[in-house]
N, C-alpha and C. Protein backbone atom coordinates (compact mmCIF):
# COMPACT_ATOMS: atom_id res chain seq x y z
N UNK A 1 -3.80 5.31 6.59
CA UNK A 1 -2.81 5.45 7.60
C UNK A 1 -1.44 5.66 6.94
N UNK A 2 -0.46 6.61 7.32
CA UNK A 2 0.80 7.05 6.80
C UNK A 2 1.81 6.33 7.64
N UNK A 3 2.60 5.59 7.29
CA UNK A 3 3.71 4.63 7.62
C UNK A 3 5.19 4.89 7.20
N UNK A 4 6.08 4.22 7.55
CA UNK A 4 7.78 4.62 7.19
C UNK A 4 8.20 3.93 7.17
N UNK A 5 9.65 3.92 6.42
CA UNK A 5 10.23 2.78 6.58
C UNK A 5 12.00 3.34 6.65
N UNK A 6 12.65 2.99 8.13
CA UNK A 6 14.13 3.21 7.49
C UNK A 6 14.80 1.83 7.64
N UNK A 7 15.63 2.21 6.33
CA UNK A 7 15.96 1.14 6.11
C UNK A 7 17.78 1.20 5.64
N UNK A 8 18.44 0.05 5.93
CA UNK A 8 20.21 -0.03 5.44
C UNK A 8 20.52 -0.69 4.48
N UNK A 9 21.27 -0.28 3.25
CA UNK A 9 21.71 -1.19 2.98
C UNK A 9 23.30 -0.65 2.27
N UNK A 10 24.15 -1.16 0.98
CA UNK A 10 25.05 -0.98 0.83
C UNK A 10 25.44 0.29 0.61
N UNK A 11 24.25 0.97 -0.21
CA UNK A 11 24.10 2.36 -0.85
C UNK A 11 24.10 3.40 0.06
N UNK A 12 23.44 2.86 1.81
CA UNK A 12 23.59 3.97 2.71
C UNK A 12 21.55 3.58 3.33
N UNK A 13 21.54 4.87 3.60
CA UNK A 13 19.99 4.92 4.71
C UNK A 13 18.92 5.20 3.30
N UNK A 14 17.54 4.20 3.52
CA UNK A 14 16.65 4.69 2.38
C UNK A 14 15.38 5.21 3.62
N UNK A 15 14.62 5.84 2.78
CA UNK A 15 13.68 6.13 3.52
C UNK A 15 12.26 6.37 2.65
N UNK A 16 11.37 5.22 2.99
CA UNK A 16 10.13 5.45 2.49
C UNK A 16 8.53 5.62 3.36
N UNK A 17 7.98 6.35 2.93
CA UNK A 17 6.85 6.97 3.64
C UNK A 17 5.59 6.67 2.75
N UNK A 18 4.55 5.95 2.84
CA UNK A 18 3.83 5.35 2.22
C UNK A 18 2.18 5.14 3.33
N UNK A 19 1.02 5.64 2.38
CA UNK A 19 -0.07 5.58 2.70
C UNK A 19 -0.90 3.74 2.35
N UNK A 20 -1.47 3.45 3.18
CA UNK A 20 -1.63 2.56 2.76
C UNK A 20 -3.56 2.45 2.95
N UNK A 21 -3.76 3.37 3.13
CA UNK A 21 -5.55 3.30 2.67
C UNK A 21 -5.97 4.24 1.43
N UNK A 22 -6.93 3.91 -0.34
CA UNK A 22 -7.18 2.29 0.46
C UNK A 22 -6.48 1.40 -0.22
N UNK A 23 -5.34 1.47 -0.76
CA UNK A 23 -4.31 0.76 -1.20
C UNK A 23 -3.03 1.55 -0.93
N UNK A 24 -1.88 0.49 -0.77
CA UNK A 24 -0.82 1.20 -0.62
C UNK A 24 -0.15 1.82 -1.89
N UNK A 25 0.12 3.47 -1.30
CA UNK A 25 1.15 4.02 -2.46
C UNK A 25 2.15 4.90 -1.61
N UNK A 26 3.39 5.04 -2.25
CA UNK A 26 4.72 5.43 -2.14
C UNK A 26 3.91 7.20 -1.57
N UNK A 27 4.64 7.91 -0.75
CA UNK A 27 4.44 8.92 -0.84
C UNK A 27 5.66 10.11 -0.80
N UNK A 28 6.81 9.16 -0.14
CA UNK A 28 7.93 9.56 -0.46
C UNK A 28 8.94 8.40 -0.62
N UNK A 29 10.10 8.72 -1.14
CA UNK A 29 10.93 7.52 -1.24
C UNK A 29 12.62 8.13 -1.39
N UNK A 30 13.24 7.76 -1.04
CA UNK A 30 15.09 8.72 -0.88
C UNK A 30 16.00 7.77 -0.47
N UNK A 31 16.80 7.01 -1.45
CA UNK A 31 17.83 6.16 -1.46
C UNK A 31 19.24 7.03 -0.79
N UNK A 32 20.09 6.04 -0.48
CA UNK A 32 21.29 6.61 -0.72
C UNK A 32 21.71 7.89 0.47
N UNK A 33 20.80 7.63 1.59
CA UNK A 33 21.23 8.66 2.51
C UNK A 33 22.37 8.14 3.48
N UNK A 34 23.22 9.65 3.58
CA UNK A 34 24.87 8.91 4.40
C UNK A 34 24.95 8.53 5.66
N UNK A 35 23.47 8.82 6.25
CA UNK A 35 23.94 8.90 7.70
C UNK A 35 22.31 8.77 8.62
N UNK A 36 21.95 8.05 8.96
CA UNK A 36 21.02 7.64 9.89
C UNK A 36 20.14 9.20 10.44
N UNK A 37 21.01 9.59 11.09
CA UNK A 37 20.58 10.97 11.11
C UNK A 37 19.72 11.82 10.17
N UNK A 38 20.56 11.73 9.64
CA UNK A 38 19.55 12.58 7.93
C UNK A 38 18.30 11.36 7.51
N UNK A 39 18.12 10.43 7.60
CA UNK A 39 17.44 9.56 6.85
C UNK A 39 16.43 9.82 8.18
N UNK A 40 16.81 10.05 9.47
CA UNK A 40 15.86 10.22 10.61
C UNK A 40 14.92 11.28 10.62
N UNK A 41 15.83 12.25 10.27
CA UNK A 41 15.18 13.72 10.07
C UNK A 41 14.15 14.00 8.73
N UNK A 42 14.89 12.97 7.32
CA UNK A 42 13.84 13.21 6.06
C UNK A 42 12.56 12.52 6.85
N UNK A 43 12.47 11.48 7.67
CA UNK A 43 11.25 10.57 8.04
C UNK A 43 10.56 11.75 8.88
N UNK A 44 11.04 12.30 9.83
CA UNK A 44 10.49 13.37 10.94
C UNK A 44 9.71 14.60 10.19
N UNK A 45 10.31 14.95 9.12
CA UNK A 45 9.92 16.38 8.33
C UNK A 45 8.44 15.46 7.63
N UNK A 46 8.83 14.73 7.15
CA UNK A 46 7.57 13.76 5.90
C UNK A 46 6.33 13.70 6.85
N UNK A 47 6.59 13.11 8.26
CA UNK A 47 5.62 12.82 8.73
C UNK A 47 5.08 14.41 9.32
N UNK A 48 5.37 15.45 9.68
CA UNK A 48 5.21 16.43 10.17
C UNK A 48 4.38 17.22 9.07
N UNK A 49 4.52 17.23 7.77
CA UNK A 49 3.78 17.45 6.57
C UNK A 49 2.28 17.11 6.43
N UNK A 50 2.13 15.69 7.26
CA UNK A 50 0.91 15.03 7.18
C UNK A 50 0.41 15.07 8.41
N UNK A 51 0.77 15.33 9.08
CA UNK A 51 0.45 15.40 10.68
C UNK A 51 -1.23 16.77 10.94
């Protein structure tokens, strides 16, 4: 199953996208985004890839 994660912190919006069968691994990962928006849209495109 393909999962996400957005997330805040000082650096700005991160965004990770991660499979977790049959162990979890990273499948994307992007620190440091400026704006919710963009960190919305890297999550929307990632999952649309696997879809």
């Amino acid at each position: 199953m393909i999962r996400g994660i957005l997330d805040h912190d000082q650096n700005g919006w991160r965004v990770e996208v991660y499979d977790t069968e049959p162990l979890r691994h990273t499948i994307v990962e992007i620190n440091s985004l400026p704006t919710w928006a963009e960190a919305s849209e890297v999550m929307r495109r990632t999952f649309r890839l696997f879809a």
